[in-house]
PDB file of N, CA and C in Angstrom:
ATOM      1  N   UNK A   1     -14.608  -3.992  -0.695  1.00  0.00           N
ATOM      2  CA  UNK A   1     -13.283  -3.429  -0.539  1.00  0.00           C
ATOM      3  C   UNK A   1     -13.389  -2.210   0.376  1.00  0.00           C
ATOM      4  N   UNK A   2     -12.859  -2.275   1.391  1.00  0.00           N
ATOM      5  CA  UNK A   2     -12.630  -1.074   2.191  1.00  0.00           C
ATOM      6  C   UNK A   2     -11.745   0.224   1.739  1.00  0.00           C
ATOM      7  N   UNK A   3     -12.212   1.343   1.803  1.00  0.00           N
ATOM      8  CA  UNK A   3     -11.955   3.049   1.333  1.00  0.00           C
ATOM      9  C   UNK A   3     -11.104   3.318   2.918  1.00  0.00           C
ATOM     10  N   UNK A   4      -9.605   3.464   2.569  1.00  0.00           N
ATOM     11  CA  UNK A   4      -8.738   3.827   3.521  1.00  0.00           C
ATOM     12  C   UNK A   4      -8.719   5.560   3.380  1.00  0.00           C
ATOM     13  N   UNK A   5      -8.615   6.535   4.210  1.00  0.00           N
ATOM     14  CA  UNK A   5      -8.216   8.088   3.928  1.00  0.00           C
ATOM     15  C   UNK A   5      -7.168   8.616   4.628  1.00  0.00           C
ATOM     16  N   UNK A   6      -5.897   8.631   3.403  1.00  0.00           N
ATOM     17  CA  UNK A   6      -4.554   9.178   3.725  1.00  0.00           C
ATOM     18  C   UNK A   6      -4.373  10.530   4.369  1.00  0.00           C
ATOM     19  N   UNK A   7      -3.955  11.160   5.385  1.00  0.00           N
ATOM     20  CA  UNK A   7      -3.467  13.017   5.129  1.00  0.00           C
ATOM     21  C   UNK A   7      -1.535  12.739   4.831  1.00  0.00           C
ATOM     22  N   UNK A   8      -1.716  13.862   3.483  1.00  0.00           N
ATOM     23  CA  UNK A   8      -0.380  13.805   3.440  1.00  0.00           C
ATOM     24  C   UNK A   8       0.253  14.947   4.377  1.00  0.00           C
ATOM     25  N   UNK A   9       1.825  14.269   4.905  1.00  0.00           N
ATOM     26  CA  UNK A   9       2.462  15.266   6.283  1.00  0.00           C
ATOM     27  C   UNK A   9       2.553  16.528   5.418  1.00  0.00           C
ATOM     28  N   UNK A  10       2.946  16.586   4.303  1.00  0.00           N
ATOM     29  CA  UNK A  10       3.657  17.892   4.076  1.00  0.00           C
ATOM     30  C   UNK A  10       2.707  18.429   2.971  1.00  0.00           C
ATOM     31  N   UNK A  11       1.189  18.560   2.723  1.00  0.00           N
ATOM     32  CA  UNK A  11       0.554  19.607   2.132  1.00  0.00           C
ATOM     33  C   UNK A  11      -0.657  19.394   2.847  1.00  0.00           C
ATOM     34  N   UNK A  12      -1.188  18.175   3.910  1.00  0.00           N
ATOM     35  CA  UNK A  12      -1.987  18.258   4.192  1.00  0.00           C
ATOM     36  C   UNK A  12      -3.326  17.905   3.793  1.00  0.00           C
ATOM     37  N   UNK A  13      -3.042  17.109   2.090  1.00  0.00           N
ATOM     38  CA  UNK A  13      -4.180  17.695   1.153  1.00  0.00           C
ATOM     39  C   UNK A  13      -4.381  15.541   1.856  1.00  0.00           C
ATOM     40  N   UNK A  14      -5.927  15.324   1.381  1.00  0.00           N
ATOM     41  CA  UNK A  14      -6.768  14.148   1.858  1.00  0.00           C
ATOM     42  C   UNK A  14      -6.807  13.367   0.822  1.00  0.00           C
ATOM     43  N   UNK A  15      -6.242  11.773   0.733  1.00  0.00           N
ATOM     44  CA  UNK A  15      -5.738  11.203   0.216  1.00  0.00           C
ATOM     45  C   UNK A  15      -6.790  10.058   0.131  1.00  0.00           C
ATOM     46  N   UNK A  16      -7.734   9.102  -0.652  1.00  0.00           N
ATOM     47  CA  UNK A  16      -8.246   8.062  -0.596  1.00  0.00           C
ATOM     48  C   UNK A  16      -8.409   7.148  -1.638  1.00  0.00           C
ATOM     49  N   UNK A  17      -8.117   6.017  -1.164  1.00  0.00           N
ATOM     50  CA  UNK A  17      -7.587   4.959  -1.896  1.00  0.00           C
ATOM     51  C   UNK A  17      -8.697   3.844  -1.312  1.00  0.00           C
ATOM     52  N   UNK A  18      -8.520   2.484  -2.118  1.00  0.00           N
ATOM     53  CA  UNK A  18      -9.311   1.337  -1.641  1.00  0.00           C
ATOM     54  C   UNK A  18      -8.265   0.415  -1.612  1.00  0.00           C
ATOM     55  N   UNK A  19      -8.573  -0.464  -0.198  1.00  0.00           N
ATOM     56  CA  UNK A  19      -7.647  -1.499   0.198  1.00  0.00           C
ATOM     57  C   UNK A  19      -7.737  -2.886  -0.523  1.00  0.00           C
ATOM     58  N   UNK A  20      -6.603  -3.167  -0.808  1.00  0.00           N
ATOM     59  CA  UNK A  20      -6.938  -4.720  -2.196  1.00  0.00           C
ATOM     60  C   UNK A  20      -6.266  -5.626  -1.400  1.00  0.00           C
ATOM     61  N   UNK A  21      -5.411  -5.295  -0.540  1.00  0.00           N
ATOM     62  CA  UNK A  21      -4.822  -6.362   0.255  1.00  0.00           C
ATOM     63  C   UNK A  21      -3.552  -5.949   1.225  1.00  0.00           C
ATOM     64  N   UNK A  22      -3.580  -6.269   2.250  1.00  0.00           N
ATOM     65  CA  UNK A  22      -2.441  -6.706   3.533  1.00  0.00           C
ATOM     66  C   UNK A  22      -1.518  -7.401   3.384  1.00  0.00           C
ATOM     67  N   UNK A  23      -0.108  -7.508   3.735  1.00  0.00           N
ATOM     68  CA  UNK A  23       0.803  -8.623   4.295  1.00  0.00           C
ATOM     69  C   UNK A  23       1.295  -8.145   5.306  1.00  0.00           C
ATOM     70  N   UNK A  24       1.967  -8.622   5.729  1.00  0.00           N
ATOM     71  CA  UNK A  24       3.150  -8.653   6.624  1.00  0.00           C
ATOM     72  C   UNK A  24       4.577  -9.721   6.248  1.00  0.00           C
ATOM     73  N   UNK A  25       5.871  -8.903   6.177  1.00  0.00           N
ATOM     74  CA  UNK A  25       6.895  -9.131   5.846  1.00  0.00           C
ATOM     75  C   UNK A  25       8.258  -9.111   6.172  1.00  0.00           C
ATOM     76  N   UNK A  26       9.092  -9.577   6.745  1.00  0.00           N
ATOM     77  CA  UNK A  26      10.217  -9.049   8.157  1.00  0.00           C
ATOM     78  C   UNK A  26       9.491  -8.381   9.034  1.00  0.00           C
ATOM     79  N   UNK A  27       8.534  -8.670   9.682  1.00  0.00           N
ATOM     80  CA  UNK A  27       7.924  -7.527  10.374  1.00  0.00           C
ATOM     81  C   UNK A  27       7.365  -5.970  10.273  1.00  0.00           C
ATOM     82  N   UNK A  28       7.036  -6.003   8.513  1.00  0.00           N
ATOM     83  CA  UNK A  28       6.592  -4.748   8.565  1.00  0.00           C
ATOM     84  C   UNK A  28       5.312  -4.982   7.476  1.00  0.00           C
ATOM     85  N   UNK A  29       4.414  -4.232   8.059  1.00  0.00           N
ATOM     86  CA  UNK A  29       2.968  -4.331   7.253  1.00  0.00           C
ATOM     87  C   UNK A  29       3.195  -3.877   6.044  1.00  0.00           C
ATOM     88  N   UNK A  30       2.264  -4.215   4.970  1.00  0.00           N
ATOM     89  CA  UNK A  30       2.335  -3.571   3.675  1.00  0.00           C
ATOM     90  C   UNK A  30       0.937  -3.707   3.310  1.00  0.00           C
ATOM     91  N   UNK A  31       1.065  -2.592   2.648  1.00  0.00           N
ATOM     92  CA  UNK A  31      -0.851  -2.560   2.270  1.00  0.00           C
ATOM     93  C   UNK A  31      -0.822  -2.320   0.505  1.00  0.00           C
ATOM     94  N   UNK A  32      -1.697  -3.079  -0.511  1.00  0.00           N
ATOM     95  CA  UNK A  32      -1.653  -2.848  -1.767  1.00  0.00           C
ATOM     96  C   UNK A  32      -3.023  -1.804  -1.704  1.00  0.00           C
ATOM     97  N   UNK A  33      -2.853  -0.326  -2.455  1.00  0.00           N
ATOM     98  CA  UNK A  33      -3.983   0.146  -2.369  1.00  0.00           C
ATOM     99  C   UNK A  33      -4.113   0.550  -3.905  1.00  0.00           C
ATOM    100  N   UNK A  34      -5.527   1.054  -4.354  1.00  0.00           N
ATOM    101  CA  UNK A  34      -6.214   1.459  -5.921  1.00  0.00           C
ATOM    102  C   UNK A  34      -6.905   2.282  -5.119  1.00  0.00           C
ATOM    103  N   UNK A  35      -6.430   3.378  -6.553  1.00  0.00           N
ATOM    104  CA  UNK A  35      -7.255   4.382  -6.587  1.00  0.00           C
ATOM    105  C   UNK A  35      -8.532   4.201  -7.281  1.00  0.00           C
ATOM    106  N   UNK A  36      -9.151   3.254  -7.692  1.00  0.00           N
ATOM    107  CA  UNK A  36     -10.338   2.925  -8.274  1.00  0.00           C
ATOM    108  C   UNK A  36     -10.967   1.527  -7.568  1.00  0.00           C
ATOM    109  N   UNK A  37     -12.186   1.587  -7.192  1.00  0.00           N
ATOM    110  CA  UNK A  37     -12.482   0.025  -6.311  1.00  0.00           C
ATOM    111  C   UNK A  37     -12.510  -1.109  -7.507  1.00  0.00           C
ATOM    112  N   UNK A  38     -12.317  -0.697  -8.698  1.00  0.00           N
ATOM    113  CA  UNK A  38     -12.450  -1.746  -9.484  1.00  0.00           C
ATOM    114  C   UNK A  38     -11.788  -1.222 -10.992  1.00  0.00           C
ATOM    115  N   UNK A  39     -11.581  -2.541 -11.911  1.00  0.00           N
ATOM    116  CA  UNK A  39     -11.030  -2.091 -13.015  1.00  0.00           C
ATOM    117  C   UNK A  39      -9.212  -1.855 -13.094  1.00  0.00           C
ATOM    118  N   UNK A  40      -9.127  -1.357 -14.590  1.00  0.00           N
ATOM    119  CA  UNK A  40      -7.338  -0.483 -14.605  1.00  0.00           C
ATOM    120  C   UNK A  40      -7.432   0.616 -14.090  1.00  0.00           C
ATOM    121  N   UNK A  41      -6.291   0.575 -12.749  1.00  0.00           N
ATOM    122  CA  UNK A  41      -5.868   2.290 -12.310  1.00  0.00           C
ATOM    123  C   UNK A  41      -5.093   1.889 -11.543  1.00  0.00           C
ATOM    124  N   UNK A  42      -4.379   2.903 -10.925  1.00  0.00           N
ATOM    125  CA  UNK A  42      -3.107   2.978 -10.763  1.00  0.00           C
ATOM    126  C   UNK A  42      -3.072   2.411  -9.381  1.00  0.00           C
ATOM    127  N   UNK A  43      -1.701   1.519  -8.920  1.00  0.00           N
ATOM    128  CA  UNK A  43      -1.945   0.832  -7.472  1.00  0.00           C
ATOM    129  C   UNK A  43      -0.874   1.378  -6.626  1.00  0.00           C
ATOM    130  N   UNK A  44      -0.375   1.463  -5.584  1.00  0.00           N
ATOM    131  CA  UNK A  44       0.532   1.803  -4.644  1.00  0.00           C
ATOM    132  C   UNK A  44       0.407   0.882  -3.913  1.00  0.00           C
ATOM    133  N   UNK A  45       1.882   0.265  -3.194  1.00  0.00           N
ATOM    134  CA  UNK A  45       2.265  -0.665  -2.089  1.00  0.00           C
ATOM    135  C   UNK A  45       3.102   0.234  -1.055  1.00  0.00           C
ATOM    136  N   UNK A  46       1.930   0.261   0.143  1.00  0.00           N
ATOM    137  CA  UNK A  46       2.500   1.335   1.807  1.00  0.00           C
ATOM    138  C   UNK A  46       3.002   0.497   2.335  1.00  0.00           C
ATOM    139  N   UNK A  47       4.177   1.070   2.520  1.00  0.00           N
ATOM    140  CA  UNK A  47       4.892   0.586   3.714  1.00  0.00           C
ATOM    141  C   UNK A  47       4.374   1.297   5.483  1.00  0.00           C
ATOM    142  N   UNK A  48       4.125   0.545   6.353  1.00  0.00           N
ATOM    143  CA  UNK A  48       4.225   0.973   7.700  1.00  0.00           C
ATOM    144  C   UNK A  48       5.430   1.394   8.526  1.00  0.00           C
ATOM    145  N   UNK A  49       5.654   2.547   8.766  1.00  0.00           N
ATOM    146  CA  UNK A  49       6.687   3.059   9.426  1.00  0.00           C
ATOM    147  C   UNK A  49       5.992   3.768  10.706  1.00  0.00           C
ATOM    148  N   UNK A  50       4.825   2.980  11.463  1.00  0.00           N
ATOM    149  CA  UNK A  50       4.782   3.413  12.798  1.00  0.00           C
ATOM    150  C   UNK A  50       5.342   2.934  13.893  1.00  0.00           C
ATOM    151  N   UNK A  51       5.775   4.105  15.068  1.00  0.00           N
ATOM    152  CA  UNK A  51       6.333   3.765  16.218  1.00  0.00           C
ATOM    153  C   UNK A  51       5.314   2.792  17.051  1.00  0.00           C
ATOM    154  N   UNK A  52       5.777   2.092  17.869  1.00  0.00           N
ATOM    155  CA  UNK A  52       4.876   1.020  18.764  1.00  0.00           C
ATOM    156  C   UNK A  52       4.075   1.858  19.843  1.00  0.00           C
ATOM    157  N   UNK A  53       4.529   2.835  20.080  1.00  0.00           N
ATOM    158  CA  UNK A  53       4.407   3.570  21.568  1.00  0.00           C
ATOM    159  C   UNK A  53       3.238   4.884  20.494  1.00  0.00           C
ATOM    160  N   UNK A  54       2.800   5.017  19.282  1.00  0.00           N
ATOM    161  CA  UNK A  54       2.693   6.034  18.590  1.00  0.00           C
ATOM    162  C   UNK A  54       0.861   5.603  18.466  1.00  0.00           C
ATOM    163  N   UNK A  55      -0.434   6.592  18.604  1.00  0.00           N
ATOM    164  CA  UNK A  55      -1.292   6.419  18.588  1.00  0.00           C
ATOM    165  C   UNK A  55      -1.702   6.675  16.889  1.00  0.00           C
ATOM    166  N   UNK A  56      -0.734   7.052  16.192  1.00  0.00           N
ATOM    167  CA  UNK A  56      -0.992   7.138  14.640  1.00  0.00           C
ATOM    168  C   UNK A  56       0.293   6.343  14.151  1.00  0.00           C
ATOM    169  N   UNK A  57      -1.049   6.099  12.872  1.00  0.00           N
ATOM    170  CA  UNK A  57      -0.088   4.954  11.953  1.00  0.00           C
ATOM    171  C   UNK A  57       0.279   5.545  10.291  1.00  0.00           C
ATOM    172  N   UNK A  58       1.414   5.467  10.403  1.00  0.00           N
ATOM    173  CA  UNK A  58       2.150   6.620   9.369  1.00  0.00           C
ATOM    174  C   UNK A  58       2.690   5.241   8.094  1.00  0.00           C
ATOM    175  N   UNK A  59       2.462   5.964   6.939  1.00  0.00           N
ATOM    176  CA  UNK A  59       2.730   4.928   5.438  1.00  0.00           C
ATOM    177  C   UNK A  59       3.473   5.499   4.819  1.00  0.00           C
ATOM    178  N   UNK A  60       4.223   5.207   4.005  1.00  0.00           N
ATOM    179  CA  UNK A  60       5.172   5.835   3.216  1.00  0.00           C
ATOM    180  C   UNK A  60       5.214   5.092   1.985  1.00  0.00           C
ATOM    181  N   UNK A  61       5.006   5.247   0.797  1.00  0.00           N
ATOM    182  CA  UNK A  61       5.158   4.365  -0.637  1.00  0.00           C
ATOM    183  C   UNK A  61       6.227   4.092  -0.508  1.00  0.00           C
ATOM    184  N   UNK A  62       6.141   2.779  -1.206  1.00  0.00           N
ATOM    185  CA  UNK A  62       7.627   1.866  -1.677  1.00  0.00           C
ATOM    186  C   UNK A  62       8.413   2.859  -2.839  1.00  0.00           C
ATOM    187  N   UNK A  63       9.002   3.099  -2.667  1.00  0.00           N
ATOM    188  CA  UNK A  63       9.835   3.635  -3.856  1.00  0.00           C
ATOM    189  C   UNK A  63      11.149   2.944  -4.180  1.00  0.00           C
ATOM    190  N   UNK A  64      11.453   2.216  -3.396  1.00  0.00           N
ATOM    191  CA  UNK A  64      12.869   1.211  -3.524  1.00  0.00           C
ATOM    192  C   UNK A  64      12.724   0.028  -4.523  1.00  0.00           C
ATOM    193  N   UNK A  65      13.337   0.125  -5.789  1.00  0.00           N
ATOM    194  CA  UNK A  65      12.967  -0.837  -6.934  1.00  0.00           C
ATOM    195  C   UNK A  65      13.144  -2.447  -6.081  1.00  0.00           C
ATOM    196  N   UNK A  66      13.902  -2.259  -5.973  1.00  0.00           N
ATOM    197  CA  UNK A  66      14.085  -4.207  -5.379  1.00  0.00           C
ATOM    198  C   UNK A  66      13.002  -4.409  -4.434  1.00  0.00           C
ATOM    199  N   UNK A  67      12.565  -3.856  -3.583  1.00  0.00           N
ATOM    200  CA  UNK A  67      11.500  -4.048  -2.539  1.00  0.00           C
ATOM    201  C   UNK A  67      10.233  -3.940  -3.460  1.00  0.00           C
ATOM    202  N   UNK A  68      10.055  -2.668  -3.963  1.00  0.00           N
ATOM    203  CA  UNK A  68       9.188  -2.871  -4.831  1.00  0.00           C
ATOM    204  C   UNK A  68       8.959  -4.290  -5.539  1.00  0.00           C
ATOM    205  N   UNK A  69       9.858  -4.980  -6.543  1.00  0.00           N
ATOM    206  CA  UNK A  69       9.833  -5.612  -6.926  1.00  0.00           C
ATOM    207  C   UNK A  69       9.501  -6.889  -6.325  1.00  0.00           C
ATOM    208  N   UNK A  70      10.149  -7.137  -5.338  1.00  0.00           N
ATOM    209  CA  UNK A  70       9.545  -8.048  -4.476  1.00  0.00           C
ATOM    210  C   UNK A  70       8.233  -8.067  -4.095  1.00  0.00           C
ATOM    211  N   UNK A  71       8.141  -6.810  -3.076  1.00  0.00           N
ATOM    212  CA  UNK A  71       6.216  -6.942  -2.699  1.00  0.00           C
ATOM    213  C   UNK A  71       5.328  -7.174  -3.341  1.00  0.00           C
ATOM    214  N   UNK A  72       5.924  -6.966  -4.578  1.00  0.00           N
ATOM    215  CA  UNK A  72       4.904  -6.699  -5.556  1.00  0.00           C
ATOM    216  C   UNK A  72       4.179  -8.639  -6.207  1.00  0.00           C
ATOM    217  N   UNK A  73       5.701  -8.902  -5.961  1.00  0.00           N
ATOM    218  CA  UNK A  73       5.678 -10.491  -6.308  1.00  0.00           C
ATOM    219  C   UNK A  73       4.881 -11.306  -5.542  1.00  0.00           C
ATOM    220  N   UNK A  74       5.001 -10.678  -4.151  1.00  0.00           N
ATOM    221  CA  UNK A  74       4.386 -11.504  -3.107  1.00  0.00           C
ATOM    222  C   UNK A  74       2.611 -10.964  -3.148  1.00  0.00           C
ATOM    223  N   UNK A  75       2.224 -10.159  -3.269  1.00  0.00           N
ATOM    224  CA  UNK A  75       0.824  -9.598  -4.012  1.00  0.00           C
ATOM    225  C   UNK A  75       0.470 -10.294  -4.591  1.00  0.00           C
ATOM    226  N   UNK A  76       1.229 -10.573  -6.065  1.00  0.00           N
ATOM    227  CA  UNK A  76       0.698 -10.797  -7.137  1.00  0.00           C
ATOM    228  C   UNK A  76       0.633 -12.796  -6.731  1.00  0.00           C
ATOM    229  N   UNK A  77       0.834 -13.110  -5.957  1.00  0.00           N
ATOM    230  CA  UNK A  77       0.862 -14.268  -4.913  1.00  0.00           C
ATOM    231  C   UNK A  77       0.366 -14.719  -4.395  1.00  0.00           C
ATOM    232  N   UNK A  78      -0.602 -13.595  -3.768  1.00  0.00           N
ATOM    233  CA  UNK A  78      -1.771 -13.548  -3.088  1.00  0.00           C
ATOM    234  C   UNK A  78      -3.116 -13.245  -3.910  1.00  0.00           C
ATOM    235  N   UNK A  79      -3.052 -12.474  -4.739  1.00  0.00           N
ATOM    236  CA  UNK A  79      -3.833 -12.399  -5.525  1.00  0.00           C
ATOM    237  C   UNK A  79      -3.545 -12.915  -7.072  1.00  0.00           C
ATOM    238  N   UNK A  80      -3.821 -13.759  -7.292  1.00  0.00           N
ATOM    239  CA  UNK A  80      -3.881 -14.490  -8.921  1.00  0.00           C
ATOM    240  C   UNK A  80      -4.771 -13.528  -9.857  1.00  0.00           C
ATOM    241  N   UNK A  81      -5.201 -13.097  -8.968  1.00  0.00           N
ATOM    242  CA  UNK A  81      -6.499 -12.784 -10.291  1.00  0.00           C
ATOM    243  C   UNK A  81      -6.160 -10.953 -11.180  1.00  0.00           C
ATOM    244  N   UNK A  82      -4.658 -10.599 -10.321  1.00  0.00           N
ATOM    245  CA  UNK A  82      -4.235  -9.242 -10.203  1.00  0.00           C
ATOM    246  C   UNK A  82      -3.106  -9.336 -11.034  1.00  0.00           C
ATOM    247  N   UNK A  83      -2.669  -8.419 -12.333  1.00  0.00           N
ATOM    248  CA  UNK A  83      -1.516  -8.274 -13.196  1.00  0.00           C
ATOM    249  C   UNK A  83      -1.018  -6.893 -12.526  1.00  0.00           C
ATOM    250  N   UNK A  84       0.369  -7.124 -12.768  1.00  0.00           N
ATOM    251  CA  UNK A  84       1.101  -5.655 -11.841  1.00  0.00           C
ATOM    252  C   UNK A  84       1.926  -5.543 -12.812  1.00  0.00           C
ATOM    253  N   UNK A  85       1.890  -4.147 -13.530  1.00  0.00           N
ATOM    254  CA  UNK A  85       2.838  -3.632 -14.678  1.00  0.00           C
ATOM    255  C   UNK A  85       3.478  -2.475 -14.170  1.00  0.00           C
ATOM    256  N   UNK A  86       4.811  -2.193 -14.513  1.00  0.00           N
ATOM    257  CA  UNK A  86       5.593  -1.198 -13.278  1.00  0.00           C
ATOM    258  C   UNK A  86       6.624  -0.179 -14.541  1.00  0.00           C
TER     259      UNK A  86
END
């Protein structure tokens, strides 16, 4: 499992997570990440909100219940072997 490292815009403070899986969806990437490479802990689904013309690639958590709910479906889709409790 690959170790992704976030900076958040507004404290700056260094963010790292492990990557569990990719999609792509209307055209926008989504990444499922854990804060633990293995085991129960807590997961987040990034949304990609980078510009095309932009040499950085900027994420923003899902926080929108229905989207949430969805991505989450399509994850749990991709991965069988993964329970998602919300």
């Amino acid at each position: 499992m690959e170790k992704v490292i976030f900076q958040s815009p507004q404290s700056g403070e260094t963010l790292e997570f492990y990557a569990i899986e990719q999609t792509k969806i209307s055209g926008f990437n989504y990444l499922l990440v854990a804060e633990e490479e293995e085991g129960d802990c807590d997961a987040f689904i990034l949304k990609e909100l980078s510009q095309e013309n932009s040499d950085e690639i900027t994420y923003e958590v899902v926080e929108s219940e229905e989207e949430l709910e969805y991505i989450s479906r399509v994850f749990a889709e991709i991965l069988e072997d993964v329970d998602f409790t919300m």
